[in-house]
C-alpha atoms as a PDB file:
ATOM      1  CA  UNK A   1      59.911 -63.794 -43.041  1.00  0.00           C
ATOM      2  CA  UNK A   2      62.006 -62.434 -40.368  1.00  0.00           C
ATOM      3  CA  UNK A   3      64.264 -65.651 -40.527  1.00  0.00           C
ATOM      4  CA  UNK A   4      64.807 -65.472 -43.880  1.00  0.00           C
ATOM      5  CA  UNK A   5      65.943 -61.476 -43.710  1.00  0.00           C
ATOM      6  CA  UNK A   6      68.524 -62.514 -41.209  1.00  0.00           C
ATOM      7  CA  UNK A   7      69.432 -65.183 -42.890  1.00  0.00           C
ATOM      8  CA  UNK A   8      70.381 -63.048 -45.917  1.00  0.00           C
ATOM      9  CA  UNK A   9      71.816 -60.323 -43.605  1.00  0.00           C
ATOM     10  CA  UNK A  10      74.363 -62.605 -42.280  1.00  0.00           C
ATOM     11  CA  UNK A  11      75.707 -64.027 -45.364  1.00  0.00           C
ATOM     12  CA  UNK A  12      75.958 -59.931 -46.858  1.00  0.00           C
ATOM     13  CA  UNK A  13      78.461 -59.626 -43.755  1.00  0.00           C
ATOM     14  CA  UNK A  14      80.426 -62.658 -44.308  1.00  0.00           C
ATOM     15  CA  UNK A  15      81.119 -61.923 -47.705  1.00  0.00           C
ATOM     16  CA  UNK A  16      81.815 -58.201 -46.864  1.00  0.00           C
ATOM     17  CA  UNK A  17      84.457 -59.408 -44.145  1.00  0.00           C
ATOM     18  CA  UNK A  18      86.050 -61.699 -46.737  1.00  0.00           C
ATOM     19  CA  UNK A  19      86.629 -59.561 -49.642  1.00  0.00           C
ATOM     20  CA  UNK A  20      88.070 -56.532 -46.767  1.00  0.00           C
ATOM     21  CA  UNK A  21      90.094 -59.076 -44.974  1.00  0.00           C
ATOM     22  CA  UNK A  22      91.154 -60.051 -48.562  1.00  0.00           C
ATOM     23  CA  UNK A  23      91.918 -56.803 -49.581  1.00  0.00           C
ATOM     24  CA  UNK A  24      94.017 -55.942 -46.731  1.00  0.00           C
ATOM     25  CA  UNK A  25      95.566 -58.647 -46.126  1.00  0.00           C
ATOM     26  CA  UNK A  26      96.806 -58.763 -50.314  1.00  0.00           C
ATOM     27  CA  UNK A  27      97.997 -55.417 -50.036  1.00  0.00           C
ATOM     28  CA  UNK A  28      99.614 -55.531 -46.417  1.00  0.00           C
ATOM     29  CA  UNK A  29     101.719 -58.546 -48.033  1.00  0.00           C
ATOM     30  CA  UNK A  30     102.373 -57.609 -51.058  1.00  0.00           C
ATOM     31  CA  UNK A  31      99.812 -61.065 -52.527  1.00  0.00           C
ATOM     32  CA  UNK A  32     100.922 -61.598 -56.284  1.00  0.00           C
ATOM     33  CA  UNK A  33      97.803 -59.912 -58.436  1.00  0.00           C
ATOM     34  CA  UNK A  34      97.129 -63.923 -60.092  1.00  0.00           C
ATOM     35  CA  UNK A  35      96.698 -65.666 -56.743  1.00  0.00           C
ATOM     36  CA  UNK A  36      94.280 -63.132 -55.285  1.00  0.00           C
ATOM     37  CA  UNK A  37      92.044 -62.439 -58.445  1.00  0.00           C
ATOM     38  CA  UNK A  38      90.730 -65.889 -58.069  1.00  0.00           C
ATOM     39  CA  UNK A  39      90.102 -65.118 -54.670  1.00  0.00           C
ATOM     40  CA  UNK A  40      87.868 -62.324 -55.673  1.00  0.00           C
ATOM     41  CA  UNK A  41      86.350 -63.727 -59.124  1.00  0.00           C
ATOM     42  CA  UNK A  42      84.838 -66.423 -56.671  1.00  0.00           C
ATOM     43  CA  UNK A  43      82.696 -63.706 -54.811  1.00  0.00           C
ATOM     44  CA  UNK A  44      81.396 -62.934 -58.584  1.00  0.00           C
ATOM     45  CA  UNK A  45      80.385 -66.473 -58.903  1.00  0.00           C
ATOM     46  CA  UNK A  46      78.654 -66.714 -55.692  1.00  0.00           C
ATOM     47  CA  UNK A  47      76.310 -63.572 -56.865  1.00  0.00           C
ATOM     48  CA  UNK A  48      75.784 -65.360 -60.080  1.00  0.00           C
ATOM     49  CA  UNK A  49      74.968 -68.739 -58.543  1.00  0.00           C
ATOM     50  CA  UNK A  50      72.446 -67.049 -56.157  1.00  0.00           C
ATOM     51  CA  UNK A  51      70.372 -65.426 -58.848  1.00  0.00           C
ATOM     52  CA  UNK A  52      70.662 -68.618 -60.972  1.00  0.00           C
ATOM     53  CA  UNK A  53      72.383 -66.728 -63.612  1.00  0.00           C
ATOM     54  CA  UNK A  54      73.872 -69.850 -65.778  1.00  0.00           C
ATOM     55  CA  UNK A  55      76.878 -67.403 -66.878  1.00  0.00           C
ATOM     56  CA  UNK A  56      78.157 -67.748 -62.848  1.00  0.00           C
ATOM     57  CA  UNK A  57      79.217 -71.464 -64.470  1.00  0.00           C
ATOM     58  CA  UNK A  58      80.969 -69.501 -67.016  1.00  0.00           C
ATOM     59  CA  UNK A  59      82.326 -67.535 -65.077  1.00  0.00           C
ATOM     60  CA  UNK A  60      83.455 -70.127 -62.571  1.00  0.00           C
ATOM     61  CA  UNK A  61      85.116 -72.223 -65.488  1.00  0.00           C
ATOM     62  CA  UNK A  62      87.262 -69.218 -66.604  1.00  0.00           C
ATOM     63  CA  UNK A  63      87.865 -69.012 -62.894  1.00  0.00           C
ATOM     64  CA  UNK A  64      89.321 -72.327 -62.984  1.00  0.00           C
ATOM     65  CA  UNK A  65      92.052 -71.805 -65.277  1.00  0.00           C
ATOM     66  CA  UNK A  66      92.930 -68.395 -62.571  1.00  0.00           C
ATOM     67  CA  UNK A  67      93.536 -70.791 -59.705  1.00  0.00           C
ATOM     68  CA  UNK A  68      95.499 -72.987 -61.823  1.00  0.00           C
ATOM     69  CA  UNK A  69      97.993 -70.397 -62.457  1.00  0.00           C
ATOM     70  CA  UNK A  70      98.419 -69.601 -58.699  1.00  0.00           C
ATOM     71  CA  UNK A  71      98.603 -73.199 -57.530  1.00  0.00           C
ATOM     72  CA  UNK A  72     101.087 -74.054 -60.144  1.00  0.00           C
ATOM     73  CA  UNK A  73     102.886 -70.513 -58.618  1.00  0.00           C
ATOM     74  CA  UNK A  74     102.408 -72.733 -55.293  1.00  0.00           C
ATOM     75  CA  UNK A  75     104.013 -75.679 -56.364  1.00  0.00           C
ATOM     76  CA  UNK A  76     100.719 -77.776 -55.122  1.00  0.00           C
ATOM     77  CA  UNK A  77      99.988 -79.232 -58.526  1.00  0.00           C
ATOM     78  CA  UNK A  78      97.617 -81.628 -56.947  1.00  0.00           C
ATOM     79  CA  UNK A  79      95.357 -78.247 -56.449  1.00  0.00           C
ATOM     80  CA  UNK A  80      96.109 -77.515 -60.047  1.00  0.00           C
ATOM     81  CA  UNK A  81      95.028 -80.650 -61.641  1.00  0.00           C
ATOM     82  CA  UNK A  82      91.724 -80.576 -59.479  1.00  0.00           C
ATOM     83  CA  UNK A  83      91.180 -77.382 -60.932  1.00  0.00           C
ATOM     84  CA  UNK A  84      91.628 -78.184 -64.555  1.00  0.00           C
ATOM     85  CA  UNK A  85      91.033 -81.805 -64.959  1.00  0.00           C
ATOM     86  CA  UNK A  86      87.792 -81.807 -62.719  1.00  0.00           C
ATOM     87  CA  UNK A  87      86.175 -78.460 -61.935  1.00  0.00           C
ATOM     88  CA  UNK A  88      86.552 -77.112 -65.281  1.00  0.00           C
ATOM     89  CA  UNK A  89      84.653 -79.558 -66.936  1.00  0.00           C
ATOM     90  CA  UNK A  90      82.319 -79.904 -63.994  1.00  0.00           C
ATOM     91  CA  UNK A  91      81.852 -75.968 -64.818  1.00  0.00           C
ATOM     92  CA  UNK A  92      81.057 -75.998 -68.432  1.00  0.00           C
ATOM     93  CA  UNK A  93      78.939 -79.032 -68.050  1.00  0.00           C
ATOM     94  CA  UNK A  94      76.693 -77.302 -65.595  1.00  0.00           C
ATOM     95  CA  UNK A  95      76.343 -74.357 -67.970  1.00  0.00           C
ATOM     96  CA  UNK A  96      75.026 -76.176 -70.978  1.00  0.00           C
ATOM     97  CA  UNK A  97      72.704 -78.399 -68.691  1.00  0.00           C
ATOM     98  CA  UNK A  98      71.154 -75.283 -66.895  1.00  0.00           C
ATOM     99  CA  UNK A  99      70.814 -73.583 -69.961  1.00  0.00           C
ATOM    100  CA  UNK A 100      68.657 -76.319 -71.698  1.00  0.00           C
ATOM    101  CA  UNK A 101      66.930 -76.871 -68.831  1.00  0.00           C
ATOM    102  CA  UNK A 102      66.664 -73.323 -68.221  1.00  0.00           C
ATOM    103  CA  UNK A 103      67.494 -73.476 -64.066  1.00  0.00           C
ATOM    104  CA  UNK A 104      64.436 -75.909 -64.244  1.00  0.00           C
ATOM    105  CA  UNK A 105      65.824 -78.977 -62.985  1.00  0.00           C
ATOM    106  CA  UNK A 106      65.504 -80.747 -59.774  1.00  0.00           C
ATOM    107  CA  UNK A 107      67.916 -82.710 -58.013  1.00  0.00           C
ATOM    108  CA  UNK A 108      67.079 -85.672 -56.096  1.00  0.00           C
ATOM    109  CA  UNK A 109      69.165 -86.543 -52.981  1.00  0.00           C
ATOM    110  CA  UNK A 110      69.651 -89.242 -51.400  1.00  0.00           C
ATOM    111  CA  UNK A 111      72.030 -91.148 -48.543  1.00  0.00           C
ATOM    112  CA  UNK A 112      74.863 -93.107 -49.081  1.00  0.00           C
ATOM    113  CA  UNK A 113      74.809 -97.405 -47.970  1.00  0.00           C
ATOM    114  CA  UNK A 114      77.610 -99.136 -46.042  1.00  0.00           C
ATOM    115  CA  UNK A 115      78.637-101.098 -48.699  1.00  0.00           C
ATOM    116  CA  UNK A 116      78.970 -97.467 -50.991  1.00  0.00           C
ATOM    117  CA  UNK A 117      81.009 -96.061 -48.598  1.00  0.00           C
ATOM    118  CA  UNK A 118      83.034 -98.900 -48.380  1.00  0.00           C
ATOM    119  CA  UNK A 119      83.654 -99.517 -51.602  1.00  0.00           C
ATOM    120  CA  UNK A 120      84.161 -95.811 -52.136  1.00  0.00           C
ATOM    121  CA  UNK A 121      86.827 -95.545 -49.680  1.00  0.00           C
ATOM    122  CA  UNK A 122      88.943 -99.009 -50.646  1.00  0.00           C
ATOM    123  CA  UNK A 123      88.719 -97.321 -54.287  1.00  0.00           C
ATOM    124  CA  UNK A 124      89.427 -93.644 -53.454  1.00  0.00           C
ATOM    125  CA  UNK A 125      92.879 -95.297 -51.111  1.00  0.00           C
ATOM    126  CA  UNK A 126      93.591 -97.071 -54.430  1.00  0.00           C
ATOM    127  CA  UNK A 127      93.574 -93.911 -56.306  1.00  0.00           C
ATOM    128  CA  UNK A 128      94.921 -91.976 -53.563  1.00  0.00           C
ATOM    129  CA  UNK A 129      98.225 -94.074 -53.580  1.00  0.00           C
ATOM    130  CA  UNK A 130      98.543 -93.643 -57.434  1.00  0.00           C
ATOM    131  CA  UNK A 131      98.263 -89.905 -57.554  1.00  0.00           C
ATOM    132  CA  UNK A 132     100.994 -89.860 -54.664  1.00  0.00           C
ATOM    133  CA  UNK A 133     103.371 -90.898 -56.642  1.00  0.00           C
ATOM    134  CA  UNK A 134     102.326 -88.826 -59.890  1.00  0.00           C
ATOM    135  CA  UNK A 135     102.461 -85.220 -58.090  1.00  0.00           C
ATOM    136  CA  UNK A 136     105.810 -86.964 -55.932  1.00  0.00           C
ATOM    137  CA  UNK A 137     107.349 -87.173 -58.912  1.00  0.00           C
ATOM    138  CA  UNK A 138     106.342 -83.513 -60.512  1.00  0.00           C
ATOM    139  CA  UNK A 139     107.458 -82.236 -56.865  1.00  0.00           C
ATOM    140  CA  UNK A 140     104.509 -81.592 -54.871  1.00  0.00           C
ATOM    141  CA  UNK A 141     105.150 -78.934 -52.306  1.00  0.00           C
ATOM    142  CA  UNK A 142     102.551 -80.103 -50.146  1.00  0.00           C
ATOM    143  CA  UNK A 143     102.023 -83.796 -51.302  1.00  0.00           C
ATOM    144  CA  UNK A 144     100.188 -85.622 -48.551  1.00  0.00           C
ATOM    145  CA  UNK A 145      97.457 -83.116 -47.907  1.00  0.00           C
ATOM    146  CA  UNK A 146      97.257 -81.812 -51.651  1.00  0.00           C
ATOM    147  CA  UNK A 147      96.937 -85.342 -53.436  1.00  0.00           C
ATOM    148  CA  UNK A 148      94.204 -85.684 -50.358  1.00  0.00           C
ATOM    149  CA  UNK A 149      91.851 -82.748 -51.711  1.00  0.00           C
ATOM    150  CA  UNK A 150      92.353 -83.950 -54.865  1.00  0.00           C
ATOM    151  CA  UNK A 151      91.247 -87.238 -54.431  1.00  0.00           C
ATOM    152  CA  UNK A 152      88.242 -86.039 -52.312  1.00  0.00           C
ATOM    153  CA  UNK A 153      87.284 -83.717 -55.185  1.00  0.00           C
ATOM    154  CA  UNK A 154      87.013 -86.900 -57.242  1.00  0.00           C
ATOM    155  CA  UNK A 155      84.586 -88.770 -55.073  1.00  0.00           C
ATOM    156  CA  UNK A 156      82.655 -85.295 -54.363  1.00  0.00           C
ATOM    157  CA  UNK A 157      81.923 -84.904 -57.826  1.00  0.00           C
ATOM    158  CA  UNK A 158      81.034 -88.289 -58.110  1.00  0.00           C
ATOM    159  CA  UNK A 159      78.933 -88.304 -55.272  1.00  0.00           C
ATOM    160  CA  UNK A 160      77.359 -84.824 -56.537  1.00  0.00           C
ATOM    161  CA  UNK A 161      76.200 -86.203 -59.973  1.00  0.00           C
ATOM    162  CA  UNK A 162      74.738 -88.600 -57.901  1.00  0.00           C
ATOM    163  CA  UNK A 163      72.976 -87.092 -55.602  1.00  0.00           C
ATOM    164  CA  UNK A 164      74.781 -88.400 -52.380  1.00  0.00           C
ATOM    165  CA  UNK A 165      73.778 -86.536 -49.158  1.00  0.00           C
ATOM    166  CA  UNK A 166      77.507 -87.195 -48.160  1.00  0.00           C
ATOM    167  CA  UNK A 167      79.317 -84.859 -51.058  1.00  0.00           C
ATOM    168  CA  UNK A 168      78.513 -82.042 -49.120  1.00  0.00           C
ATOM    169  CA  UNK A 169      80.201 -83.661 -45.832  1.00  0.00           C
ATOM    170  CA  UNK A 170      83.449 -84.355 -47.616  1.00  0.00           C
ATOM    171  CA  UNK A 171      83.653 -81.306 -48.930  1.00  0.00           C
ATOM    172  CA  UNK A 172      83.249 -79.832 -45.581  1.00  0.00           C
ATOM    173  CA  UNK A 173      86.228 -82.463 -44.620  1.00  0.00           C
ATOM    174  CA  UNK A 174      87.999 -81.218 -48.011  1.00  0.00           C
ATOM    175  CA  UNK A 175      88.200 -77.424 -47.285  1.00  0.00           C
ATOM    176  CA  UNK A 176      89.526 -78.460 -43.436  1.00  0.00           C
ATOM    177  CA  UNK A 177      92.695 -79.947 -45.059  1.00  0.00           C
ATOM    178  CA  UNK A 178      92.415 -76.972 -47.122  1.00  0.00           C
ATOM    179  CA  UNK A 179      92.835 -74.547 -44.473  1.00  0.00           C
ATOM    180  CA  UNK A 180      95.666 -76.790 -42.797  1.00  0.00           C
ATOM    181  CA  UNK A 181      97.975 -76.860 -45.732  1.00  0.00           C
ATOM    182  CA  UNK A 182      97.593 -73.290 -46.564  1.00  0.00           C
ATOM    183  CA  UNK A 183      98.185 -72.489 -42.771  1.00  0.00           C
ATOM    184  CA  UNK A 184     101.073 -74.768 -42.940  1.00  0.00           C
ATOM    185  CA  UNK A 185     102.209 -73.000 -45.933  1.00  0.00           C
ATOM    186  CA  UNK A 186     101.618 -69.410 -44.373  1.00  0.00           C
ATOM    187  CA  UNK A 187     104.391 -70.084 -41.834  1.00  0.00           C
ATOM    188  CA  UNK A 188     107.045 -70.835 -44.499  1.00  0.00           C
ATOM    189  CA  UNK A 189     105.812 -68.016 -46.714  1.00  0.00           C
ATOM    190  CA  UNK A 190     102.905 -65.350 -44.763  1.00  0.00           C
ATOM    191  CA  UNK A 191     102.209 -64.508 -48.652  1.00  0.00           C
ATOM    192  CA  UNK A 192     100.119 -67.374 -49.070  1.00  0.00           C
ATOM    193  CA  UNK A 193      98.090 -65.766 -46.258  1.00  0.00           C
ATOM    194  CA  UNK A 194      95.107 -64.977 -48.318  1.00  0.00           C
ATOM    195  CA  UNK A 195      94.220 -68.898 -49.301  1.00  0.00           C
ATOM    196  CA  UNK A 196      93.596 -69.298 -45.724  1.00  0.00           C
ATOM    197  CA  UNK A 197      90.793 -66.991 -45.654  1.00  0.00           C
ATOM    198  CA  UNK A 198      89.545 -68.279 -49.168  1.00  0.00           C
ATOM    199  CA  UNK A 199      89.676 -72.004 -47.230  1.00  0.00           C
ATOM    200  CA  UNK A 200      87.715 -70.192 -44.336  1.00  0.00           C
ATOM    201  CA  UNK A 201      84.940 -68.878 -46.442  1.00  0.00           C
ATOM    202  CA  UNK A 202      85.009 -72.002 -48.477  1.00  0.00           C
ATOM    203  CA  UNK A 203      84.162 -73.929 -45.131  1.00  0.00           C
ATOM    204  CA  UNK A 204      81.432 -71.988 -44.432  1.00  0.00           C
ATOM    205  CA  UNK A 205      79.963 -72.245 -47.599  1.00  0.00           C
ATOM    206  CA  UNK A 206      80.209 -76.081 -47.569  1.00  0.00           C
ATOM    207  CA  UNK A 207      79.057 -75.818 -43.950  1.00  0.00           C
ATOM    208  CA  UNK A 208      75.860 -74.012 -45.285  1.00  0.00           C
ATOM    209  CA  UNK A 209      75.255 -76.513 -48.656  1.00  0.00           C
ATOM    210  CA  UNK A 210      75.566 -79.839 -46.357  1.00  0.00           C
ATOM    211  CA  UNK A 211      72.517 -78.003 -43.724  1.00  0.00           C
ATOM    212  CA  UNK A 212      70.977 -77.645 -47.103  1.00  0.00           C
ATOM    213  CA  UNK A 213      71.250 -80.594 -48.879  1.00  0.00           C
ATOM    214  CA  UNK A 214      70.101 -82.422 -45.349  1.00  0.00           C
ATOM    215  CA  UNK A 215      66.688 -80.432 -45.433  1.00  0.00           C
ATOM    216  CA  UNK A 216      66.235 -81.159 -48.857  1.00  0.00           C
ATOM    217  CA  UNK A 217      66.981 -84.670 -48.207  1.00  0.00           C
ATOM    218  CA  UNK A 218      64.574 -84.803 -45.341  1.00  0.00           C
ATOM    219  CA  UNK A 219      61.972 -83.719 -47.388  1.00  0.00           C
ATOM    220  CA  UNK A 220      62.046 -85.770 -50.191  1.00  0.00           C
ATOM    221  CA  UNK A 221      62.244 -88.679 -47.714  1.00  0.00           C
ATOM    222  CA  UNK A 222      59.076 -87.580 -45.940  1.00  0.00           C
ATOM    223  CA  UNK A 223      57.362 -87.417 -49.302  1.00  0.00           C
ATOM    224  CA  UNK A 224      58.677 -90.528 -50.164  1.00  0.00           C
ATOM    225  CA  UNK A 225      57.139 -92.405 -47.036  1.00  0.00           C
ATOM    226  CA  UNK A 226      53.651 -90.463 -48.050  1.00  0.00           C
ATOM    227  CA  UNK A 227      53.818 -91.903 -51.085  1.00  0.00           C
ATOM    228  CA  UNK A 228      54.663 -95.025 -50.109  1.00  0.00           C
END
């Protein structure tokens, strides 16, 4: 019990130093209104999520179209598809299947095989060279490391749906180029300050969901050797 209260203690501070580091750090430097509401509307989600309240999807769709805005403001439109072409379905999708299954259903996980990963990765280069020259062309301000989250989000959401073990590691590896292009971007304009401390707290969340997902994973693989 007393693991479990600390747990929940620590992620309360967390979440209290990222919306006051937010807040200061929007108003210190003047942070257009549209690229910090996200930035805040994400915190809302997070409560939702945790109390499996199916309008957090909702929520985290509308959300969607927020950051859109401010990444098109940012000129990565890499960012901006991502956010429109794959969370917001991903979003609405989870809300209908939660609410027919009423917050019932259980995931299984499971780990990925060499020959996955490999074919994932020659695929995800093939893909990754395409998209290069897409969001070259539409004038990508950060094009290498922006078409790079964006073709990670693919294969996370793949690998999500499927229950892959792995999702949760390259979305770890997803908000760590995160945090370097928006750091990169902070020196040429210290406005964009406040997406490095969304990238922070978005690594630490994905740090949290891949300890998770390997428990649960353990687990089921324990049962699955009883069984068997």
């Amino acid at each position: 019990m007393c693991d479990k209260k600390s747990k929940f203690n620590i992620d309360y501070i967390v979440v209290a130093v990222y919306a006051v580091t937010l807040t200061v750090l929007s108003i210190v430097f003047k942070q257009d209104f549209i690229k910090v509401l996200p930035c805040f509307v994400s915190m809302a989600v997070m409560v939702f999520q945790a109390y499996a309240n199916k309008f957090g999807f909702l929520l985290g769709a509308l959300n969607c179209c927020i950051y859109a805005v401010g990444y098109y403001l940012e000129g990565v439109y890499a960012s901006m598809a991502e956010a429109l072409i794959l969370s917001l379905p991903m979003q609405l999708a989870a809300f209908f299947v939660w609410a027919r299954n009423e917050g019932k259903s259980k995931n299984t996980t499971r780990n990925l095989t060499p020959k996955q990963a490999l074919i994932t990765a020659v695929c995800a280069a093939a893909v990754w060279v395409g998209t290069y020259f897409i969001f070259k062309a539409l004038g990508d301000s950060s094009l290498i490391l922006d078409n790079s989250i964006f073709v990670l989000s693919i294969v996370i959401y793949l690998y999500t749906i499927l229950g892959f073990v792995e999702s949760r590691l390259l979305l770890i590896v997803s908000n760590l180029i995160s945090l370097i292009m928006w750091t990169i971007k902070t020196v040429g304009d210290i406005k964009s300050v406040t997406y490095i401390v969304l990238s922070v707290y978005n690594l630490y969340m994905s740090v949290k969901g891949f300890i998770t997902w390997k428990k649960i994973a353990k687990i089921q693989n324990n049962i699955s050797e009883t069984d068997g």
